[in-house]
Protein backbone atom coordinates (compact mmCIF):
# COMPACT_ATOMS: atom_id res chain seq x y z
CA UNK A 1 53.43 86.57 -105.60
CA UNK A 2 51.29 89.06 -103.57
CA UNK A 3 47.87 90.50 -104.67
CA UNK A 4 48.18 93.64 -106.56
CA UNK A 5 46.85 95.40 -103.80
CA UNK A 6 49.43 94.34 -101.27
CA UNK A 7 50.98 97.39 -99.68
CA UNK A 8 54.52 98.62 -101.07
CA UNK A 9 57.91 96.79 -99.30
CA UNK A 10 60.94 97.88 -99.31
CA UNK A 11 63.83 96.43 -102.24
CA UNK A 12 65.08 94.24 -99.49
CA UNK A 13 62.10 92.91 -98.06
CA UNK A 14 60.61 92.38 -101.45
CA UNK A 15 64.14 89.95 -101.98
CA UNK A 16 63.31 88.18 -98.43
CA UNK A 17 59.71 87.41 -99.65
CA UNK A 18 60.96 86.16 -103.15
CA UNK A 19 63.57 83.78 -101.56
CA UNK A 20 60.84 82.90 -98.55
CA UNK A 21 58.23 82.04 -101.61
CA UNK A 22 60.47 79.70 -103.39
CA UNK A 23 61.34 77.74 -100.23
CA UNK A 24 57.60 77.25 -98.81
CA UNK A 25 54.75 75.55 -100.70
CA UNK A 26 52.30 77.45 -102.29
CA UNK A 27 48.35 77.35 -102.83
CA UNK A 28 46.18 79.54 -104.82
CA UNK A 29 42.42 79.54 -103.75
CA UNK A 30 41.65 76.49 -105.50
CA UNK A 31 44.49 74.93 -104.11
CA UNK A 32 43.34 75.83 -100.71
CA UNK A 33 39.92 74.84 -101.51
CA UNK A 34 41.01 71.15 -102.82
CA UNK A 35 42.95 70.53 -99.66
CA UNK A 36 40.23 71.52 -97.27
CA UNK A 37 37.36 69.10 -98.90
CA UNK A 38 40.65 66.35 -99.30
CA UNK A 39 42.24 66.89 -95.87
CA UNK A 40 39.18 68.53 -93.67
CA UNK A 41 41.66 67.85 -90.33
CA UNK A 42 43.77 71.20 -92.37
CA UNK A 43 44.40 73.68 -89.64
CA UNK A 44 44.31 77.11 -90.95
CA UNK A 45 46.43 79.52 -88.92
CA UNK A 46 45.53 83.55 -89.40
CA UNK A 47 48.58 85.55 -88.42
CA UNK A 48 47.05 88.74 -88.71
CA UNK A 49 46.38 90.75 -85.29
CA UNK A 50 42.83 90.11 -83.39
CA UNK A 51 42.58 93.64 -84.07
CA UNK A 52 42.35 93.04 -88.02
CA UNK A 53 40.33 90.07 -87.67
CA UNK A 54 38.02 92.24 -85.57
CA UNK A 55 37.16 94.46 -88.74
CA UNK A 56 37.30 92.01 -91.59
CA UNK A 57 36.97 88.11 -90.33
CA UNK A 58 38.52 85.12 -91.10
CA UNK A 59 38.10 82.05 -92.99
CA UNK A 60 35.76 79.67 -91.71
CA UNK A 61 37.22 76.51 -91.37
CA UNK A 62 36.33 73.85 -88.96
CA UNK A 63 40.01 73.66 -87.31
CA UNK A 64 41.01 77.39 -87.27
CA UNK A 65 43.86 79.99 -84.64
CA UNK A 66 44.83 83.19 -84.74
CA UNK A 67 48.53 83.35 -84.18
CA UNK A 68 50.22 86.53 -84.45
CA UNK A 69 53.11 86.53 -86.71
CA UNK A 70 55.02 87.86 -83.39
CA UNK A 71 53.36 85.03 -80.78
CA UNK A 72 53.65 81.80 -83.52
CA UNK A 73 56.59 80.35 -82.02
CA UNK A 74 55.41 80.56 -78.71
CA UNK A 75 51.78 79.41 -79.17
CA UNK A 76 52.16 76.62 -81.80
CA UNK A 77 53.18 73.57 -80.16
CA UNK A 78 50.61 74.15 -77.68
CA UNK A 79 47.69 74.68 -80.74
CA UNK A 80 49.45 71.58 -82.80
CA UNK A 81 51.08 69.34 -80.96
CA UNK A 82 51.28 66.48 -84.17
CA UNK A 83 54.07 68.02 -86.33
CA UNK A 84 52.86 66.62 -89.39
CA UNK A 85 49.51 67.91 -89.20
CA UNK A 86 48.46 69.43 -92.45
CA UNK A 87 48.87 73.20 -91.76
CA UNK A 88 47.96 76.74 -94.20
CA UNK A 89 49.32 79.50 -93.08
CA UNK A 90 47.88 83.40 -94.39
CA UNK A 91 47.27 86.57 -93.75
CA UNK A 92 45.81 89.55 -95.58
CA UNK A 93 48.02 89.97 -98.76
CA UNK A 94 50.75 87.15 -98.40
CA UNK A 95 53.13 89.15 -97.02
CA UNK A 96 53.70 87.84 -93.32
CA UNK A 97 52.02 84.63 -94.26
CA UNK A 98 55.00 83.36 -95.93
CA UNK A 99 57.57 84.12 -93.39
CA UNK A 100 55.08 82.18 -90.82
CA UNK A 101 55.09 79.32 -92.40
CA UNK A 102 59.05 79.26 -92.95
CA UNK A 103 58.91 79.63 -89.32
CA UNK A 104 56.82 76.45 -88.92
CA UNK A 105 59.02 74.74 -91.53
CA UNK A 106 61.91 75.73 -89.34
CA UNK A 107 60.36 74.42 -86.27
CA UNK A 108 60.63 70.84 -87.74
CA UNK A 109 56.47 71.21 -88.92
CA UNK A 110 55.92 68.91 -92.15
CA UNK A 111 53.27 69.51 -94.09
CA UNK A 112 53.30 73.07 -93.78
CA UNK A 113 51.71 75.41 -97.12
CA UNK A 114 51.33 79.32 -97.54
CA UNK A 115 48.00 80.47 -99.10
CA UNK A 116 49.20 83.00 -101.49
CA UNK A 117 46.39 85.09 -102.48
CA UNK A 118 45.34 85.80 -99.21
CA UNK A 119 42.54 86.85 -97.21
CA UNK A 120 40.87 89.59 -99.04
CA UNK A 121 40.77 87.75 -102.00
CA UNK A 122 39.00 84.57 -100.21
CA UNK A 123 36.86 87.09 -98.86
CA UNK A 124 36.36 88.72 -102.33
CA UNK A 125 35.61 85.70 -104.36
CA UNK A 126 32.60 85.07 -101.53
CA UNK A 127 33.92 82.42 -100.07
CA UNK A 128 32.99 81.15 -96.45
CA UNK A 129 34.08 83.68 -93.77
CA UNK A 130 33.22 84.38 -90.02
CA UNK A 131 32.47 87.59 -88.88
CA UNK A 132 33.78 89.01 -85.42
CA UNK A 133 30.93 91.60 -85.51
CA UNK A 134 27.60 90.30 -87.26
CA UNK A 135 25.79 93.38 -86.62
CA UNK A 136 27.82 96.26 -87.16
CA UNK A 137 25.17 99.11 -86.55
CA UNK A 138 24.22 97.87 -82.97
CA UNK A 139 26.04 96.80 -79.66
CA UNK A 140 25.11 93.37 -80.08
CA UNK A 141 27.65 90.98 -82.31
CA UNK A 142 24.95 89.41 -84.12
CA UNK A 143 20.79 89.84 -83.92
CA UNK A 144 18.34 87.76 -82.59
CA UNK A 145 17.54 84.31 -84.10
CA UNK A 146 14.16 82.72 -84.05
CA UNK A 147 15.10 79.90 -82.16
CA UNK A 148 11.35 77.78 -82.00
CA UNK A 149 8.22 79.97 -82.72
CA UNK A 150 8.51 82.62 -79.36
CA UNK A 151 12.14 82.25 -78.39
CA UNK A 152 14.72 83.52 -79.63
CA UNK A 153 18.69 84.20 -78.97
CA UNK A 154 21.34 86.52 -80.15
CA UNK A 155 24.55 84.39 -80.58
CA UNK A 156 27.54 85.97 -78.73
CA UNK A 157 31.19 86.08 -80.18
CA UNK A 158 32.68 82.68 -79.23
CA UNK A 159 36.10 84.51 -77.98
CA UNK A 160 36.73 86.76 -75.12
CA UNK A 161 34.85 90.03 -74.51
CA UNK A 162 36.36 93.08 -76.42
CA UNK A 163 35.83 96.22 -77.33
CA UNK A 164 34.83 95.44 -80.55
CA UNK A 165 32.35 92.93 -79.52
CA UNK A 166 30.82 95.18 -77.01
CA UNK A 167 31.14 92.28 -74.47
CA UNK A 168 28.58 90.41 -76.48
CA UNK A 169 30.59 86.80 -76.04
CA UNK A 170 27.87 85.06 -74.77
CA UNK A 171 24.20 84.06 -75.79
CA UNK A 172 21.37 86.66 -74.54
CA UNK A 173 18.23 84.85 -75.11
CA UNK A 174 14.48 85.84 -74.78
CA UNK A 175 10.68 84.22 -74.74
CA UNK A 176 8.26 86.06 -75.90
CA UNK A 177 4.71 84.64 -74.65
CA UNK A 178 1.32 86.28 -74.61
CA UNK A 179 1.60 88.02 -71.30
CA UNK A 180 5.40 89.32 -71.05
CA UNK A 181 8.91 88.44 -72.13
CA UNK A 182 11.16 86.45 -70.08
CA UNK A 183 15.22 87.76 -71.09
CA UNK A 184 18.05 85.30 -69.96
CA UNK A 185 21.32 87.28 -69.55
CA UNK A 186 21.26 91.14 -68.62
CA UNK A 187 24.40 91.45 -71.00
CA UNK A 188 27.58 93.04 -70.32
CA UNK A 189 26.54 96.41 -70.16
CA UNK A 190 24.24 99.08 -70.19
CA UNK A 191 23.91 99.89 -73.58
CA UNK A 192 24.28 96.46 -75.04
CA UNK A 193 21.16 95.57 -72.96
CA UNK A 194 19.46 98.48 -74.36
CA UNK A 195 19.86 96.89 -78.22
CA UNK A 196 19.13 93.70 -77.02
CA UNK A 197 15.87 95.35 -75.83
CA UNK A 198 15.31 97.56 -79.21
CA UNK A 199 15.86 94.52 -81.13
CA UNK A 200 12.56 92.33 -79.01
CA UNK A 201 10.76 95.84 -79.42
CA UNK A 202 10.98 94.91 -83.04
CA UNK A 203 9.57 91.72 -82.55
CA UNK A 204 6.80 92.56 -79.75
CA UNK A 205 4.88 94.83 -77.72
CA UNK A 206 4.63 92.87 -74.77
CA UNK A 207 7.18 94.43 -72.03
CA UNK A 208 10.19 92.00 -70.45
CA UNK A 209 8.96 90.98 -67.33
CA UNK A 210 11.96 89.15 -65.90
CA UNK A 211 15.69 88.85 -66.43
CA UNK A 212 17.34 85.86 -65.54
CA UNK A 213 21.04 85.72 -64.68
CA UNK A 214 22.48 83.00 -66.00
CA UNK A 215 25.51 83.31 -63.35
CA UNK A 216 27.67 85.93 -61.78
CA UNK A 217 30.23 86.62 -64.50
CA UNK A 218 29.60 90.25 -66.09
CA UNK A 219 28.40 89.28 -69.43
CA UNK A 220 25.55 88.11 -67.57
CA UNK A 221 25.18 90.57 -65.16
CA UNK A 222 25.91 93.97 -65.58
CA UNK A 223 23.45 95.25 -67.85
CA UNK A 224 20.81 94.89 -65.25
CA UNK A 225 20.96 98.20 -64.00
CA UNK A 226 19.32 98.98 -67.60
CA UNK A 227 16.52 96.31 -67.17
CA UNK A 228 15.71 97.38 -63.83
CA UNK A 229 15.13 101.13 -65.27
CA UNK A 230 12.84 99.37 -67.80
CA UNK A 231 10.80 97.84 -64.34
CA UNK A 232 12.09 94.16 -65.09
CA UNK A 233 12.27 92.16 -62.07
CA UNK A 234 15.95 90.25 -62.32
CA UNK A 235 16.13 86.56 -61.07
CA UNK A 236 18.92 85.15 -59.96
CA UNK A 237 20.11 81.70 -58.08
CA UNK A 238 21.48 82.06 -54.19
CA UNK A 239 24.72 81.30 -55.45
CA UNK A 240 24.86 83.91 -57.71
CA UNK A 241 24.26 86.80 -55.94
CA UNK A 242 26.69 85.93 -53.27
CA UNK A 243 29.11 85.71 -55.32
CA UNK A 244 28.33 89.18 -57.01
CA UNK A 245 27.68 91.02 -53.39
CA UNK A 246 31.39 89.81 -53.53
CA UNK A 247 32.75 90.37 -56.85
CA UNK A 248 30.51 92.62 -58.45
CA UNK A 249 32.18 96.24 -58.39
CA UNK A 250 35.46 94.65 -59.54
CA UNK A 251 33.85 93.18 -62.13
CA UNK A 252 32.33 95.97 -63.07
CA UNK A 253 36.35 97.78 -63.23
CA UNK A 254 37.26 95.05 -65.28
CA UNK A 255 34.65 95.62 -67.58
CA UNK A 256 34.57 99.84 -67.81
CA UNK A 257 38.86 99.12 -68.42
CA UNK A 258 38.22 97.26 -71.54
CA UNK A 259 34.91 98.65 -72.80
CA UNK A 260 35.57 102.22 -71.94
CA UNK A 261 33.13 104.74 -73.57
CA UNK A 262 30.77 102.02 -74.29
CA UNK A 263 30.22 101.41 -69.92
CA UNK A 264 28.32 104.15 -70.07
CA UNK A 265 25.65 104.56 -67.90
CA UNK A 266 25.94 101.06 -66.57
CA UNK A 267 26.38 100.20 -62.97
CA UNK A 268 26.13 97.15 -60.79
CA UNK A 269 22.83 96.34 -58.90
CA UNK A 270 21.91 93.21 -56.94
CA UNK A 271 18.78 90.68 -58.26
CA UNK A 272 15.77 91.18 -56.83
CA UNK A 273 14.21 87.64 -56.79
CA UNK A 274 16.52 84.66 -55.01
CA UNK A 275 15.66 81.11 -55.65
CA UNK A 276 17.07 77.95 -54.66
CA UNK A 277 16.62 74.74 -56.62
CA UNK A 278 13.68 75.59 -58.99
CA UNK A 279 11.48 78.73 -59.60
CA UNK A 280 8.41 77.88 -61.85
CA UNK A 281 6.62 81.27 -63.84
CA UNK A 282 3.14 80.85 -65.51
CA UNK A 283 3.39 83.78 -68.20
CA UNK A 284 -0.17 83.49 -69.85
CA UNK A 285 -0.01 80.14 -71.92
CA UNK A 286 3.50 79.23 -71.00
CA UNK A 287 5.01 77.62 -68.78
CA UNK A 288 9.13 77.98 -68.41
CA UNK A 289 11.04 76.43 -65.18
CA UNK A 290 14.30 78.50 -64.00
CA UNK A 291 16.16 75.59 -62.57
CA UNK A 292 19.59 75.21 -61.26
CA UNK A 293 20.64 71.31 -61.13
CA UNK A 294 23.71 71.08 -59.36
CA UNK A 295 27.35 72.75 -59.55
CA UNK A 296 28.55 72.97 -63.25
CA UNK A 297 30.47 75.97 -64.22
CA UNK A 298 30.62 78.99 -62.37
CA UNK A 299 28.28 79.86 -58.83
CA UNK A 300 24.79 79.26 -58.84
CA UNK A 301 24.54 78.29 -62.88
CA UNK A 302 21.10 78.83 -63.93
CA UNK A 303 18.95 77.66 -67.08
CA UNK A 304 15.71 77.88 -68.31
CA UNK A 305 13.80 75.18 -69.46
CA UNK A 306 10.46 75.25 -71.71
CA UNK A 307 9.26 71.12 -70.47
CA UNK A 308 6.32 71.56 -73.36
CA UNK A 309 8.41 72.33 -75.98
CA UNK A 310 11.54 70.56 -75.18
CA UNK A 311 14.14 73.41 -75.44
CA UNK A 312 16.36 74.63 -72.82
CA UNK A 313 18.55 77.60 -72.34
CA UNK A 314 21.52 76.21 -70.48
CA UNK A 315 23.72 78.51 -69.87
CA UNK A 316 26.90 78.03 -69.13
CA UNK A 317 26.44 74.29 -68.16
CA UNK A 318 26.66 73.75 -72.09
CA UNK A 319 29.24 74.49 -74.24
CA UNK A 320 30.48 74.00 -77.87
CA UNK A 321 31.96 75.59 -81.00
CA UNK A 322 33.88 77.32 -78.22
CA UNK A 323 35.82 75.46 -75.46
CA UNK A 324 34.57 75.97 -72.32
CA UNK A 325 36.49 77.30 -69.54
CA UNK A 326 37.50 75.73 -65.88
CA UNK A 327 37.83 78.28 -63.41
CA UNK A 328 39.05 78.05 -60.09
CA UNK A 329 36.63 77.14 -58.11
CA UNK A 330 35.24 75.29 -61.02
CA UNK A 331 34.12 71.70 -59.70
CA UNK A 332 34.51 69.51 -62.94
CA UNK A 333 33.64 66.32 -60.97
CA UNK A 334 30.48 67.57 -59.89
CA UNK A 335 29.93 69.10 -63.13
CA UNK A 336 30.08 65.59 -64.97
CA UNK A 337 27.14 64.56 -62.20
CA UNK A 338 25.05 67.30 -62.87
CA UNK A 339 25.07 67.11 -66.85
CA UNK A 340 23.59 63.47 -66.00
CA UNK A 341 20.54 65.55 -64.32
CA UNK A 342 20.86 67.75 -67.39
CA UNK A 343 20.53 65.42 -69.85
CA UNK A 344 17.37 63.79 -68.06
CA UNK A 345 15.59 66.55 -68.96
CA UNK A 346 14.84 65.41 -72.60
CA UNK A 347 15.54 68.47 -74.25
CA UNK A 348 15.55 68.08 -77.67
CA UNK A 349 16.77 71.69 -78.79
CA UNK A 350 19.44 73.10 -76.26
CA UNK A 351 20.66 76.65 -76.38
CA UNK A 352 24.10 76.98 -74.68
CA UNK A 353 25.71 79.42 -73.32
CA UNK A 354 27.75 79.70 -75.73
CA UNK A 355 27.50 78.70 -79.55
CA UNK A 356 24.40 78.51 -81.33
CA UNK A 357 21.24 76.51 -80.95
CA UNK A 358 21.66 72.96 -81.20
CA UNK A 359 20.81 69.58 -79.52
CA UNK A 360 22.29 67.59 -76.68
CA UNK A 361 24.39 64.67 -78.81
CA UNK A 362 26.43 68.14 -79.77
CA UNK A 363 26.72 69.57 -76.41
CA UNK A 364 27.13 66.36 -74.72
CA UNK A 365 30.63 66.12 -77.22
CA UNK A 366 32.11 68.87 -76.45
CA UNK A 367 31.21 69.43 -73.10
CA UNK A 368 30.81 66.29 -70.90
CA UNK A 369 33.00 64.46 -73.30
CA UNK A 370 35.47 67.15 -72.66
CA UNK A 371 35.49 67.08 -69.47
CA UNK A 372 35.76 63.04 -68.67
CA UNK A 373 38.53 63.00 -71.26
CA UNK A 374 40.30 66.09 -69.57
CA UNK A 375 40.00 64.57 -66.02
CA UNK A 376 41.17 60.90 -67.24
CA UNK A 377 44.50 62.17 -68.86
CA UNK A 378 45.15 64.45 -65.97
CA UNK A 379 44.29 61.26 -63.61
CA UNK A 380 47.01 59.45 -65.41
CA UNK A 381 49.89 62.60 -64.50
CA UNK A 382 48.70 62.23 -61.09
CA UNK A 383 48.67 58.81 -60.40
CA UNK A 384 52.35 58.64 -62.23
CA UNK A 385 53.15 61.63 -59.47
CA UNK A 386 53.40 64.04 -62.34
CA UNK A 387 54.40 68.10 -62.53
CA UNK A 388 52.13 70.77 -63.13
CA UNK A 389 54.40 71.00 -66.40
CA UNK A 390 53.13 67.82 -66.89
CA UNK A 391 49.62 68.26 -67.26
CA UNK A 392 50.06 71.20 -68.92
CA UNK A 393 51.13 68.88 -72.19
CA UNK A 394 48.40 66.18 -71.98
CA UNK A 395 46.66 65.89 -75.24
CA UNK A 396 43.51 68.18 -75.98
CA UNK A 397 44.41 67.62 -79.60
CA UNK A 398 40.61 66.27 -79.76
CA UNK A 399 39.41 69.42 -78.73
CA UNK A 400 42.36 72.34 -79.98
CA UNK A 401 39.94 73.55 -82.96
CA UNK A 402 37.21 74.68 -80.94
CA UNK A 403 37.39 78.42 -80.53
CA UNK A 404 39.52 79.96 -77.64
CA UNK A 405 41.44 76.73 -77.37
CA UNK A 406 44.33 78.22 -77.50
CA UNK A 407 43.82 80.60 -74.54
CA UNK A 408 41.89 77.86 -72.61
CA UNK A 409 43.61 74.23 -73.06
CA UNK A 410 46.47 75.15 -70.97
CA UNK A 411 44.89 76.73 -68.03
CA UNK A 412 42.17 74.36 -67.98
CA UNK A 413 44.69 71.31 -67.81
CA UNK A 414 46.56 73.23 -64.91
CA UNK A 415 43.07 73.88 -62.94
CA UNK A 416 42.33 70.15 -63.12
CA UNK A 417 45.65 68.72 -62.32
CA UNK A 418 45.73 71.42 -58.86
CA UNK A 419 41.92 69.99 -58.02
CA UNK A 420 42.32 66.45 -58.36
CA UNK A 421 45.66 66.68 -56.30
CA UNK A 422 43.05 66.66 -53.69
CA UNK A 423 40.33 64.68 -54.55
C-alpha cells in the first residue's frame, strides 16, 4: 500500500492501484536494500518528472534513469536493452510507480519489482540520495572542494544545464597560489561566476588573475563578461575563440531562453589572450601549463596541468560518472590519439570536465574505453553496409548507467556511424 502521506485518489483509481499491486512484485526498503547489495547490476528507474527530482533527488544507485511515467515506453528499450535485467521501479509515494512497472511487465520485461514505500521514505530513513542542487543558497550546484592543498573545484550537475542548476553542469575549478588565482571555466553566466568568485573570496585574498576557457560551449564561456569586470585576463585556445566569434551570441540566446531571470547582466565577450599549443604561467611558486594536445571533444579543448604535483584539469577531454557527448564535428578518431598524449602526462589526480576528482585508470574507462568500444561496434554496421537505424541499436549496455545515457547513447551512435561512413 501507499505511505500515509500519499495524496488522496479517486474510488476508482484507488481499485486500479489495488489490482496493479497484486499483479507486480513488491519491495519494502529492506527489500530494496537486499537486492541492491545481492544484485548491484539492479537498475533503478525514477518515474517522477526532472522537475521533482530537481527539488528533492533521487536514490543513488550505481545504474540509475529518470523515465517519466508518460516517456517509459518510449525510452526503455533504448536504457535496457536485456529484458531480464533486474529492474525497481518508484516514484514519490507508490502511486505511478506501480503502474510503471506493469507497463514494463507488459512489455515482455522479467524481473521487474515496484518499491512500495517510495521515495520520501528512502529519503526519510537517511538513506543514500543524490542531490540535483548541492548548494541551495547559491548559483552554483555544489561548493568548492579542496581538491590537493591550493586547488580546488566545484562539481557541476552531471545532466544538462537547467534552470534549476543555474547552468552549473560542468566542473569550474580554481588554483590558488601565492601571487593570484588561476579559474578554469568562466561558468555559464554572469551571476553563477559571481558565486563561484564569493565562494574563492572565502578561501583567499589573492585576486583571480586569469580565466581559462576550457572550450567554446557556454558553460565555459559566458560568464566572462563578469571576470573581465573583476580585471581577469581570460585565456583561451585559437580554436576556441573562432568558434565563439562564430557561435557566441546564439549561444548566448540559448542560454538567456532557458535560464531567464538568472542571465542577468551577462553578455558575451571575446578572450583576451590566444595561444596555440602550450602557454606556460609562473604565478609566484607555481608553475601550471595551459596546454591543448590535440582534437578531443569540442574546438580548441584546453586543460591545465600542475607537472609538480601531478594533477590536471582536463576538461572536456575526460569524462565519467556522466557519458560524454559526440558532437558533430566531434573527431572521435583523433580523440582516441590525443588521450594517448594525455595519458603521457603522468597525472596521477585528474579533474574532468565533468564528474568529480579522480585518477586516469577511471577516466581512461569511461572515456577512451568508450570511445574504442563505440567506434568498433559501429565499424562492424558499416562494414556489414548497415542503416543509420542500425547503429542506432548497437550495444552501449556497458556504458547505459552513466548519467545522461539516455539522452546521449543514441545520438552519439548516429554521429559515429555518419563519420566513419567517410573515414
Amino acid at each position: 500500500m501507499p505511505p500515509p502521506e500519499a495524496p488522496a485518489v479517486t474510488q476508482a483509481a484507488q481499485g486500479e492501484l489495488a489490482a496493479v499491486n497484486k499483479r507486480v512484485p513488491q519491495l519494502d526498503t529492506a527489500g530494496l536494500l537486499s537486492q541492491l547489495k545481492a544484485q548491484p547490476t539492479t537498475v533503478l528507474i525514477d518515474v517522477r518528472t526532472p522537475a521533482e527530482l530537481g527539488l528533492s533527488g533521487h536514490i543513488d544507485a550505481p545504474f540509475f534513469f529518470n523515465l517519466t511515467r508518460g516517456q517509459l515506453e518510449f525510452q526503455i528499450e533504448v536504457a535496457v536493452p536485456d529484458k531480464a535485467t533486474p529492474i525497481v521501479v518508484y516514484c514519490g509515494v507508490s502511486q505511478r510507480s506501480p503502474l510503471a512497472a506493469d507497463t514494463l511487465i507488459k512489455l515482455g520485461y522479467k524481473n521487474v519489482k515496484n518499491y512500495r514505500d517510495g521515495y520520501f521514505n528512502w529519503q526519510r530513513a537517511g538513506l543514500p540520495v543524490r542531490l540535483l542542487d548541492k548548494a541551495p543558497a547559491s548559483f552554483l550546484y555544489d561548493l568548492p572542494q579542496e581538491v590537493i592543498p591550493g586547488v580546488w573545484s566545484a562539481i557541476g550537475a552531471t545532466a544538462p544545464g537547467t534552470y534549476v542548476n543555474s547552468g552549473h553542469n560542468n566542473n569550474l575549478s580554481f588554483v590558488i597560489t601565492d601571487d593570484g588565482v588561476l579559474v578554469v571555466n568562466a561558468g555559464d553566466n554572469y551571476l553563477l561566476a559571481q558565486s563561484l568568485h564569493e565562494e574563492i573570496k572565502k578561501r583567499t585574498q589573492q585576486p583571480v588573475k586569469y580565466v581559462v576557457l576550457e572550450n567554446s560551449q557556454g558553460h565555459a564561456m559566458l560568464g566572462a563578461n563578469y571576470w573581465k569586470e573583476q580585471g581577469a585576463t581570460i585565456i583561451a585556445h585559437r580554436d576556441t575563440a573562432k568558434q565563439m566569434e562564430a557561435t557566441g551570441y546564439d549561444v548566448l540566446a540559448g542560454m538567456r531562453n532557458r535560464a531567464r531571470d538568472k542571465a542577468f547582466k551577462t553578455e558575451f565577450v571575446m578572450p583576451d589572450t590566444l595561444y596555440d599549443d602550450k602557454l606556460e604561467l609562473k604565478m609566484g611558486s607555481w608553475n601550471l601549463q595551459i596546454l591543448h594536445l590535440g582534437p578531443s571533444h569540442s574546438h580548441g579543448d584546453t586543460m591545465v596541468w600542475l607537472p609538480e604535483k601531478k594533477l590536471v584539469i582536463a576538461g572536456d577531454t575526460a569524462f565519467h560518472i556522466r557519458m560524454l557527448p559526440i558532437f558533430e564535428d566531434t573527431d572521435t578518431a583523433k580523440w582516441v590519439e590525443t588521450w594517448d598524449t594525455f595519458e603521457a602526462l603522468g597525472a596521477e589526480i585528474v579533474i574532468p570536465g565533468h564528474g568529480g576528482p579522480t585518477d586516469m585508470a577511471t577516466v581512461r574507462k569511461w572515456t577512451r574505453d568508450y570511445l574504442v568500444h563505440l567506434r568498433a561496434k559501429i565499424a562492424e554496421v558499416v562494414k556489414a553496409g548497415g542503416s543509420l537505424d542500425d547503429a542506432y541499436q548497437v550495444d552501449q549496455s556497458a556504458y547505459l548507467h552513466l548519467h545522461t545515457a539516455d539522452e546521449l547513447a543514441r545520438s552519439n551512435a548516429g554521429r559515429v556511424f555518419r563519420a566513419m561512413e567517410f573515414e
